[in-house]
N, C-alpha and C. Protein backbone atom coordinates (compact mmCIF):
# COMPACT_ATOMS: atom_id res chain seq x y z
N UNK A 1 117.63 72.19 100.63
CA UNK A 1 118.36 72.68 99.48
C UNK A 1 117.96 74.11 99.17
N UNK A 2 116.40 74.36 99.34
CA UNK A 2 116.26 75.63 99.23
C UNK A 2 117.00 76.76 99.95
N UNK A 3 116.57 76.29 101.18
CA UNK A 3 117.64 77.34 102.17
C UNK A 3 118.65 77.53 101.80
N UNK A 4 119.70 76.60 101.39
CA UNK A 4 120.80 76.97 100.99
C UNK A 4 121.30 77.50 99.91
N UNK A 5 120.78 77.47 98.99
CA UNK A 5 120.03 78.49 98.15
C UNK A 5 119.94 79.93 98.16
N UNK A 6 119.10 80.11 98.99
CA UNK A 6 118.34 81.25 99.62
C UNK A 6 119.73 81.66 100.36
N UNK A 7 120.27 81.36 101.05
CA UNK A 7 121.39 81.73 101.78
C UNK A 7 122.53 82.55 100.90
N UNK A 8 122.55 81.53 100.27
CA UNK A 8 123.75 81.84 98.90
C UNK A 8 123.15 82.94 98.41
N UNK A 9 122.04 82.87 97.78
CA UNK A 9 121.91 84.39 97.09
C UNK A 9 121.72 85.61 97.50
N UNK A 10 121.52 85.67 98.86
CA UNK A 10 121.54 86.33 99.93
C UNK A 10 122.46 87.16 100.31
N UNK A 11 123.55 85.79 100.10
CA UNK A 11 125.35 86.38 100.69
C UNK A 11 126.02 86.99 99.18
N UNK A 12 124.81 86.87 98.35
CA UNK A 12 125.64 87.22 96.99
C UNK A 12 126.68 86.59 96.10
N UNK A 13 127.08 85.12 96.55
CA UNK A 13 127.37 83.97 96.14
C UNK A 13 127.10 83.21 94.89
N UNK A 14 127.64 83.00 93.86
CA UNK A 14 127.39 82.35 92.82
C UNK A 14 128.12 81.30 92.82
N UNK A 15 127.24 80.30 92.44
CA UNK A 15 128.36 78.61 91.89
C UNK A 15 127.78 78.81 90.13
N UNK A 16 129.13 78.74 89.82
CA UNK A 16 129.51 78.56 88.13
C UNK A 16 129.63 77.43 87.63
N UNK A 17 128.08 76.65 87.24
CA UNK A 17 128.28 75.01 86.69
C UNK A 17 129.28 75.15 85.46
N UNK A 18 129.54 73.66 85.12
CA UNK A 18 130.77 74.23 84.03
C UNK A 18 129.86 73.81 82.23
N UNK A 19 130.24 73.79 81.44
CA UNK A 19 129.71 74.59 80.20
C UNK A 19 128.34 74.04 79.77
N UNK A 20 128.24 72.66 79.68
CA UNK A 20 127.31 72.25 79.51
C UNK A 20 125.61 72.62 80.23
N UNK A 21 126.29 72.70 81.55
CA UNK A 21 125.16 72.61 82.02
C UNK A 21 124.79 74.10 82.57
N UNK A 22 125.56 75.23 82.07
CA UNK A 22 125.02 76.54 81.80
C UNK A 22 124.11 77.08 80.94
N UNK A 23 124.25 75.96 79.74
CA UNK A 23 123.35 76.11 78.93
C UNK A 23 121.93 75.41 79.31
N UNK A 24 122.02 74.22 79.74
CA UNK A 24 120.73 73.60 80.40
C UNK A 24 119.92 74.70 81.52
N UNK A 25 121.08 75.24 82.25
CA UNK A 25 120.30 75.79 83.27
C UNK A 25 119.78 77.61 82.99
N UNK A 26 120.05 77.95 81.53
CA UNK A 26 120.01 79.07 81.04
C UNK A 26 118.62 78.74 80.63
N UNK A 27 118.18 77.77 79.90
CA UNK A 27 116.85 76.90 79.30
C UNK A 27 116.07 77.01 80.60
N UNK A 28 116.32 76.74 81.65
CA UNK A 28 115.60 76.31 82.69
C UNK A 28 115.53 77.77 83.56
N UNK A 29 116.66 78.53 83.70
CA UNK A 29 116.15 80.02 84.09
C UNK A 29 115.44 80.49 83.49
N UNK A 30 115.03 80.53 82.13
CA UNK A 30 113.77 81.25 81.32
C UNK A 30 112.78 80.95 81.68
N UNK A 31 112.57 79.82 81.59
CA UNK A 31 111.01 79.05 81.64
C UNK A 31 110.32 79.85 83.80
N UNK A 32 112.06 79.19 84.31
CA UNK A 32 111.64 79.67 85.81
C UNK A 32 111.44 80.91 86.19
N UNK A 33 112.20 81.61 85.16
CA UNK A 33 111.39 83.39 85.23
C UNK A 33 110.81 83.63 84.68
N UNK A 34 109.50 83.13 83.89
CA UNK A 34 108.52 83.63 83.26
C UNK A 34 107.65 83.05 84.51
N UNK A 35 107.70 82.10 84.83
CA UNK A 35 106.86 80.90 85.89
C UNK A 35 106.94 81.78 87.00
N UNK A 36 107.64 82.54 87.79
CA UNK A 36 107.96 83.32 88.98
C UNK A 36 107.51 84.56 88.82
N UNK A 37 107.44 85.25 87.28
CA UNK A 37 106.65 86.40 87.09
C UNK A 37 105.45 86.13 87.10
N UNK A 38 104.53 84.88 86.57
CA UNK A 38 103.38 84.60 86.93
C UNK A 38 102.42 84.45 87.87
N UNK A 39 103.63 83.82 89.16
CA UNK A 39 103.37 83.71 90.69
C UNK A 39 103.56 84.88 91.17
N UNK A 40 104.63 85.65 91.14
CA UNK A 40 104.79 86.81 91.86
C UNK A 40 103.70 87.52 91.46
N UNK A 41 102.95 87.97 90.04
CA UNK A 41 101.99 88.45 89.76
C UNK A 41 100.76 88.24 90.81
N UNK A 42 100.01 86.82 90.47
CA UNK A 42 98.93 86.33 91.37
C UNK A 42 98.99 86.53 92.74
N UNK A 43 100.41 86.90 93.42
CA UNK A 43 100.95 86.74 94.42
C UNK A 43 100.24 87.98 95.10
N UNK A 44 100.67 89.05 94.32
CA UNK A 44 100.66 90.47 94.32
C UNK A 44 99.36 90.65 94.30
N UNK A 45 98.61 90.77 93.72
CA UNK A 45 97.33 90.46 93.54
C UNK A 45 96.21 90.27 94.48
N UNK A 46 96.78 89.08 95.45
CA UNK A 46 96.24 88.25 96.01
C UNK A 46 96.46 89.42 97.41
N UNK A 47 97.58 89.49 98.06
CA UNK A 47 98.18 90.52 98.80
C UNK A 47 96.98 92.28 98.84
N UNK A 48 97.25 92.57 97.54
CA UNK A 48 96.40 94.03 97.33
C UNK A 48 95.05 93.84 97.65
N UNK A 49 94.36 92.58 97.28
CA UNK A 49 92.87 92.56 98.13
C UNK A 49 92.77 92.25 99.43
N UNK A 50 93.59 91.33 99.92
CA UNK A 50 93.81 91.48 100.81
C UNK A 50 93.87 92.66 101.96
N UNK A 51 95.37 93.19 101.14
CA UNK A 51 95.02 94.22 102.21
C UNK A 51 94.08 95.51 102.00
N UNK A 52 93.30 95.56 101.05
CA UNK A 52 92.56 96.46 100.82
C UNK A 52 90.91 96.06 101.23
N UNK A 53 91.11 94.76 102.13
CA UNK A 53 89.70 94.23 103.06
C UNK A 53 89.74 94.22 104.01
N UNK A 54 91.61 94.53 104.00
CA UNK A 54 91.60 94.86 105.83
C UNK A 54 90.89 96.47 105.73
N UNK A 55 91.57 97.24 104.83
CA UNK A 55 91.23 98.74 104.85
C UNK A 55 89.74 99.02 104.95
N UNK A 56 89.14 98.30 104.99
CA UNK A 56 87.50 98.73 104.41
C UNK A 56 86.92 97.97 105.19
N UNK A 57 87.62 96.92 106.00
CA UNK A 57 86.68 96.06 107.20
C UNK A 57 86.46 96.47 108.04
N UNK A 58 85.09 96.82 108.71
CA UNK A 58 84.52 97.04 110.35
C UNK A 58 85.29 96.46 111.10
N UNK A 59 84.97 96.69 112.36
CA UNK A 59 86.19 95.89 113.54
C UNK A 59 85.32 94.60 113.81
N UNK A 60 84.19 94.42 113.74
CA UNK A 60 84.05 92.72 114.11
C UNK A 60 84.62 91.75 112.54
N UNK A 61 84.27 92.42 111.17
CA UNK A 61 84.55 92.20 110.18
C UNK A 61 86.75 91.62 110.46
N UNK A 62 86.91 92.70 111.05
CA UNK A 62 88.37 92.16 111.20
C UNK A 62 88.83 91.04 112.58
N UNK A 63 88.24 91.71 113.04
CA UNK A 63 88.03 90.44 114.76
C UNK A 63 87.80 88.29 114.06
N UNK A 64 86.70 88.99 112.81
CA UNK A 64 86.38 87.04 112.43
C UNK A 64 87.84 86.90 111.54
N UNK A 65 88.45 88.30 111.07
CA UNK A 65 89.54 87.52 110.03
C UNK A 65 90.94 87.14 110.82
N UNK A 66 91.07 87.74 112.47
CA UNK A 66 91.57 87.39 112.68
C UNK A 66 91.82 85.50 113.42
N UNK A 67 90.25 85.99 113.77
CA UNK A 67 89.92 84.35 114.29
C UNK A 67 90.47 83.57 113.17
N UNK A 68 89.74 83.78 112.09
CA UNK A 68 90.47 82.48 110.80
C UNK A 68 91.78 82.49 110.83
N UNK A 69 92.29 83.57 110.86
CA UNK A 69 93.76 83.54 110.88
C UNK A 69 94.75 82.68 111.74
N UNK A 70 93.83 82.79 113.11
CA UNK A 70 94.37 82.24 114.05
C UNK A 70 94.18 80.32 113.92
N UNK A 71 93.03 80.03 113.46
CA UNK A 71 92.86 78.86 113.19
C UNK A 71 93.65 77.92 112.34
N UNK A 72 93.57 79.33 111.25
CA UNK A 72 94.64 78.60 109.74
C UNK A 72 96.15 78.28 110.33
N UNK A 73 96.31 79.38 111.36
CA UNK A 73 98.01 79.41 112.39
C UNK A 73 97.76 77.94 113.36
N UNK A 74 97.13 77.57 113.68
CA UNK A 74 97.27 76.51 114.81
C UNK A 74 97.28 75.06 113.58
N UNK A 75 96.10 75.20 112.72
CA UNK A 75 96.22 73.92 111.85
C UNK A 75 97.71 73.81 111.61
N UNK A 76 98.41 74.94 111.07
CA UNK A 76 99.58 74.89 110.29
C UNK A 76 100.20 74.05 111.03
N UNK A 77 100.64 74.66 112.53
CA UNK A 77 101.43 74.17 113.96
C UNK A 77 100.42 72.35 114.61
N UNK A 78 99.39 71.96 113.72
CA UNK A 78 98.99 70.85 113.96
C UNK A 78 99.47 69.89 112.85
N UNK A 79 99.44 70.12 111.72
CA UNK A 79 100.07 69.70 110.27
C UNK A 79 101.80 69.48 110.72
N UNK A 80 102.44 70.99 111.27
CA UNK A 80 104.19 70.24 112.25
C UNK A 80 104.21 69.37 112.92
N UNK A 81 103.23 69.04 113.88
CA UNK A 81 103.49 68.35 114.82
C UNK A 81 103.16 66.92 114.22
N UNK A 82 102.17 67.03 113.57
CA UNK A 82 102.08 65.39 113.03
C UNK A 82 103.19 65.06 111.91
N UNK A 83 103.64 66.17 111.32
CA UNK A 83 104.61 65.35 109.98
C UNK A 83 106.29 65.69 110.77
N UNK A 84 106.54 65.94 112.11
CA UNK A 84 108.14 66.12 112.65
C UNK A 84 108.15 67.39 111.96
N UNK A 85 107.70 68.06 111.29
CA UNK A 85 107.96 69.19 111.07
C UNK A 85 108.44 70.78 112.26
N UNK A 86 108.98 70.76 113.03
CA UNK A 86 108.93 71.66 113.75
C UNK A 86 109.25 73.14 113.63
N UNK A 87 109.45 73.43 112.27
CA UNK A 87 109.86 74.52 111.70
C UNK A 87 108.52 75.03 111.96
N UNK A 88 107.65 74.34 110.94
CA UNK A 88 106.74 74.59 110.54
C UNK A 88 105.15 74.78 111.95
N UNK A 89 105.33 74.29 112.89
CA UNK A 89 104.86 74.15 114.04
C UNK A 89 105.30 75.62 114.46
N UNK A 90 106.22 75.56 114.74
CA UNK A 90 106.68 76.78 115.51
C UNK A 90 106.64 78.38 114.35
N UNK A 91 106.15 78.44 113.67
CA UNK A 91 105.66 79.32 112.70
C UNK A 91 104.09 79.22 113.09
N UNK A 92 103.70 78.46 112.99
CA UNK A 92 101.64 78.42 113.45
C UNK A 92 101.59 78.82 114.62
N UNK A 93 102.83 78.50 116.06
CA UNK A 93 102.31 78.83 117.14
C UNK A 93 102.54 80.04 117.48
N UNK A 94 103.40 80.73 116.61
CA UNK A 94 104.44 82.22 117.46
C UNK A 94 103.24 82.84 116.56
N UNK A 95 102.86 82.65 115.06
CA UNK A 95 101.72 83.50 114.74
C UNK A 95 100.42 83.41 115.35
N UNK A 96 99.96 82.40 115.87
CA UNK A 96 98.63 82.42 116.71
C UNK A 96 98.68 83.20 117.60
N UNK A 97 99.86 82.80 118.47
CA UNK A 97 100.17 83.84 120.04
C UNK A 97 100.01 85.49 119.95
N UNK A 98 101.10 85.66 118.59
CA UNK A 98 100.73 87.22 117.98
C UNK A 98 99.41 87.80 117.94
N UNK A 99 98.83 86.70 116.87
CA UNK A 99 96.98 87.60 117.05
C UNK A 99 96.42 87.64 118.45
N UNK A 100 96.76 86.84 119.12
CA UNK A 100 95.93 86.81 120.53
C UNK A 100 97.02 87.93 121.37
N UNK A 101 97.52 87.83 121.39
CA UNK A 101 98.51 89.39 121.54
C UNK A 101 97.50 90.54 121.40
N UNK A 102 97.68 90.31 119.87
CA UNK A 102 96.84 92.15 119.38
C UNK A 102 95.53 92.00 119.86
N UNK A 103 94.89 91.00 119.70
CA UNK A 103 93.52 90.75 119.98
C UNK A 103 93.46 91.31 121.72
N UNK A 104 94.37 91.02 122.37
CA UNK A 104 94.31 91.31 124.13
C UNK A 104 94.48 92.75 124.27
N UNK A 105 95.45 93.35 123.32
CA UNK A 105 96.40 94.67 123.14
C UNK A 105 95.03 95.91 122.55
N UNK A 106 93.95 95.50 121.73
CA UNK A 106 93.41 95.95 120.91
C UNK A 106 92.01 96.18 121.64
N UNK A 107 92.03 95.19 122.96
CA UNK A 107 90.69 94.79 123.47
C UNK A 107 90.02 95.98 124.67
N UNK A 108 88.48 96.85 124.39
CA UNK A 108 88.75 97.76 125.30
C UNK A 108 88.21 97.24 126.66
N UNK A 109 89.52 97.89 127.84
CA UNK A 109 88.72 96.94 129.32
C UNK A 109 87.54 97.19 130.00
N UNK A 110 86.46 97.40 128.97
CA UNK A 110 84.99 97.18 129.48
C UNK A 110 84.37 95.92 130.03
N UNK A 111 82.82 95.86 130.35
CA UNK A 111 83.02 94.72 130.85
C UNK A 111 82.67 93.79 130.30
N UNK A 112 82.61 93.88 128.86
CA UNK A 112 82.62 92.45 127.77
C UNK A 112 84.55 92.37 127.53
N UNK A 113 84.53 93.78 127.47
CA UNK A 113 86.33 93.32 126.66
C UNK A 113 86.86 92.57 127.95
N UNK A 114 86.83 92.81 129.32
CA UNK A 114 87.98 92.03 130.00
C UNK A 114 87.30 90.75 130.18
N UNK A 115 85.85 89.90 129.71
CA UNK A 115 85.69 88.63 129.99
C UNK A 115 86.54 88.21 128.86
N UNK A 116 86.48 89.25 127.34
CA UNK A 116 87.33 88.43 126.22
C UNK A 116 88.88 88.64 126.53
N UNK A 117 89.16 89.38 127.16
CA UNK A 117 90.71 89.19 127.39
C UNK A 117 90.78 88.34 128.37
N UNK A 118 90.01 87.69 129.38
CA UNK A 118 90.06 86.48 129.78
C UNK A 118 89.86 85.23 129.09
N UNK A 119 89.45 85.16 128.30
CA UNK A 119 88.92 84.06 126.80
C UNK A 119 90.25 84.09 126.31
N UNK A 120 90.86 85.16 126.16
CA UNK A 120 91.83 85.05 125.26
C UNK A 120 93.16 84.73 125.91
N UNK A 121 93.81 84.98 127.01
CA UNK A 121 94.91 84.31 128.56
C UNK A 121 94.28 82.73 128.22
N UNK A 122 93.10 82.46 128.60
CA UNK A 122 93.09 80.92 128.17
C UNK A 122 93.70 80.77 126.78
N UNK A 123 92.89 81.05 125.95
CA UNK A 123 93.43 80.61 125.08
C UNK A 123 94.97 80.25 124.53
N UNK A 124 95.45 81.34 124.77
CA UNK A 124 97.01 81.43 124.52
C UNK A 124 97.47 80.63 125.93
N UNK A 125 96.62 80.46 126.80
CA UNK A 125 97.38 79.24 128.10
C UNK A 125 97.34 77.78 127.28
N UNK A 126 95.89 77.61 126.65
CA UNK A 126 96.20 76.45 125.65
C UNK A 126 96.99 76.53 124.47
N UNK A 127 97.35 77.49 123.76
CA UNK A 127 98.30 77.38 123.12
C UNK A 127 99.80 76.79 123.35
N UNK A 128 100.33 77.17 124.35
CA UNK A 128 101.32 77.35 124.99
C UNK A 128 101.33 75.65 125.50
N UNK A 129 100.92 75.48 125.80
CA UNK A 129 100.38 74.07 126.43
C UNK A 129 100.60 73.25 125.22
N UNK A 130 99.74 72.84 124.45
CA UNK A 130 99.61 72.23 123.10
C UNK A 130 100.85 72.25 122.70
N UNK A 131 101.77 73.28 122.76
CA UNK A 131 103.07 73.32 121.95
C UNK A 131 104.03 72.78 122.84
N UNK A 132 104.17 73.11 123.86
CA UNK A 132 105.35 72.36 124.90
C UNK A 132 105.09 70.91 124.53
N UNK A 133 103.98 70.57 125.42
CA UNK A 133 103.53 68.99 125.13
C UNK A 133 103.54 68.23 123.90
N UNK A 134 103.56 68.99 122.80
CA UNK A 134 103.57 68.80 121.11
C UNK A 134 102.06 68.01 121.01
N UNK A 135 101.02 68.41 121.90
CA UNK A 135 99.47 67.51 122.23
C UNK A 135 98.29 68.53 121.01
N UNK A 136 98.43 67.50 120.02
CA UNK A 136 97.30 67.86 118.90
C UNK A 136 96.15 68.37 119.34
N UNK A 137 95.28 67.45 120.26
CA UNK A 137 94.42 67.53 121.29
C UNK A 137 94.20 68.88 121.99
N UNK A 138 94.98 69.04 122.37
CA UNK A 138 94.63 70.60 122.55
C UNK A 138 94.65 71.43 122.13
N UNK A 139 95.69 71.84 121.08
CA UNK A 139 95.49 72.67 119.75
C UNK A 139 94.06 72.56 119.09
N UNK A 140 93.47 71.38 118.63
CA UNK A 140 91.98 71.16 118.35
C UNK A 140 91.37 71.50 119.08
N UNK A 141 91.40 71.71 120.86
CA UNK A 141 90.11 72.40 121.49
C UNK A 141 90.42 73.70 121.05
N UNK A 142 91.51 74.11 121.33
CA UNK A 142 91.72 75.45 121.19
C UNK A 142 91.06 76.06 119.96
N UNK A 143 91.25 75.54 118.82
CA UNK A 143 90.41 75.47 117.34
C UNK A 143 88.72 75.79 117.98
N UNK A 144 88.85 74.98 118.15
CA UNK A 144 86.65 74.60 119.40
C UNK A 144 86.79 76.03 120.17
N UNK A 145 87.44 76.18 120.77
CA UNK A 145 87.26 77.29 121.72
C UNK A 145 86.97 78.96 120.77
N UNK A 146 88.17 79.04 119.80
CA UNK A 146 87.59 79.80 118.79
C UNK A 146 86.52 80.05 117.77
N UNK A 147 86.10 78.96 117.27
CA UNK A 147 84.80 78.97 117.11
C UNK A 147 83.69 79.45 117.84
N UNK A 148 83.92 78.89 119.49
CA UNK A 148 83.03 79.54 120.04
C UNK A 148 82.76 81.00 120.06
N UNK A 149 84.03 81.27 119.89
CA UNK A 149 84.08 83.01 120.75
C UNK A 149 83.24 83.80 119.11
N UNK A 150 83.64 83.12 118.03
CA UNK A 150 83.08 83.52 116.98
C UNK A 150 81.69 83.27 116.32
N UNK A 151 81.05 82.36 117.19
CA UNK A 151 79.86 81.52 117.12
C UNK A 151 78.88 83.39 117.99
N UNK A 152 79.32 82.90 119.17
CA UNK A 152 78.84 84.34 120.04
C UNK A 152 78.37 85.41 119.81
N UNK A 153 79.84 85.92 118.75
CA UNK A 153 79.63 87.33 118.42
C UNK A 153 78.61 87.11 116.91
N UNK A 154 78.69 86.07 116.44
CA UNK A 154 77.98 86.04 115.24
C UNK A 154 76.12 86.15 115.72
N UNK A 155 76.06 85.25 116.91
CA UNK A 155 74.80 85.17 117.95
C UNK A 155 74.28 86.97 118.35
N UNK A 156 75.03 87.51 118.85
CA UNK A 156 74.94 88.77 119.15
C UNK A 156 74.49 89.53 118.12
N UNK A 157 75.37 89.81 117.22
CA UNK A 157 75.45 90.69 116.09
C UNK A 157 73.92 90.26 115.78
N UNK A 158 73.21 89.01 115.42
CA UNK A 158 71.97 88.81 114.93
C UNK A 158 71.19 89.65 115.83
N UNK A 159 70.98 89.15 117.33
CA UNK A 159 70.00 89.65 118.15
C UNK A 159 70.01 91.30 118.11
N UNK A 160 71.02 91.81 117.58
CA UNK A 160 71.43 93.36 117.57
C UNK A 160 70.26 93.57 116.33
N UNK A 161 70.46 92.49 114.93
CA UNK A 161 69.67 93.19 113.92
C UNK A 161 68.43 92.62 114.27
N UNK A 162 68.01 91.98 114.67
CA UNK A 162 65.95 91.70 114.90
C UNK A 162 66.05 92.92 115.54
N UNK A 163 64.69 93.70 114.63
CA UNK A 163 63.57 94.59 115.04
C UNK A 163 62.96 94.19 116.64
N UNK A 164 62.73 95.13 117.28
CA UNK A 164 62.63 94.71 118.67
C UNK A 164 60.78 94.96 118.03
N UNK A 165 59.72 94.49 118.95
CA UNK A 165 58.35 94.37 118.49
C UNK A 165 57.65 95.98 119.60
């Protein structure tokens, strides 16, 4: 119903209920535009720190937000696949694929970056996989597999800060 909705107001389309229930739904546009200025507010909000942590994040600082990102994208596309949702599946998987995209696109071919742009061809091979097959199971390693790569660099980054003796 939403969509269609959304469609309609889109195409610039109005349906004209007839008298009664203009007034009901005049009652009910107020309340829903004060309620939508509230959300859009928090919305906004929420957005500006956002992107003002991308602005100010180091590159491993952005490397872990993309990992979450990518995780929060596969749950989403694991949440489709278990409820028939496939809208919603196929929104988690085309955004996971994206970060691992930039993540490959972004990666320099030294000789840590091309083992992680090999980490990352798997990965998006299990992606790809998981989604044809509609196999939860592998979407969850794939989840495991990211962790790891973020487990690593978190491993590293420490041994970088100990004082050498």
């Amino acid at each position: 119903m939403a969509k269609i909705l959304d469609d309609l107001n889109l195409r610039n389309i109005e349906i004209e209920p007839d008298g009664e229930q203009k007034e009901n739904n005049k009652e009910k546009d107020l309340s829903l535009d004060s309620l939508n200025l509230q959300v859009n507010s928090q919305l906004n909000s929420e957005k500006n720190f956002f992107f003002n942590s991308l602005k100010t994040a180091d590159s491993v600082s952005l490397l872990f937000m993309c990992y979450d990102l990518a995780r929060s994208e596969i749950r989403k596309a694991i949440d489709g696949i278990k409820n028939k949702d496939y809208e919603k599946k196929y929104e988690g998987i085309t955004k996971a694929l994206k970060i691992f995209d930039v993540l490959m696109a972004t990666t320099e071919p030294n000789e840590v970056g091309k083992h992680l742009i090999t980490s990352y061809l798997f990965i998006t091979k299990k992606i790809i996989e998981g989604n044809i097959n509609l196999d939860v199971g592998v979407l969850e390693k794939v989840i495991g597999y990211i962790d790891e790569l973020e487990s690593a660099w978190k491993k590293m980054l420490q041994s970088k800060e100990k004082p050498t003796p």
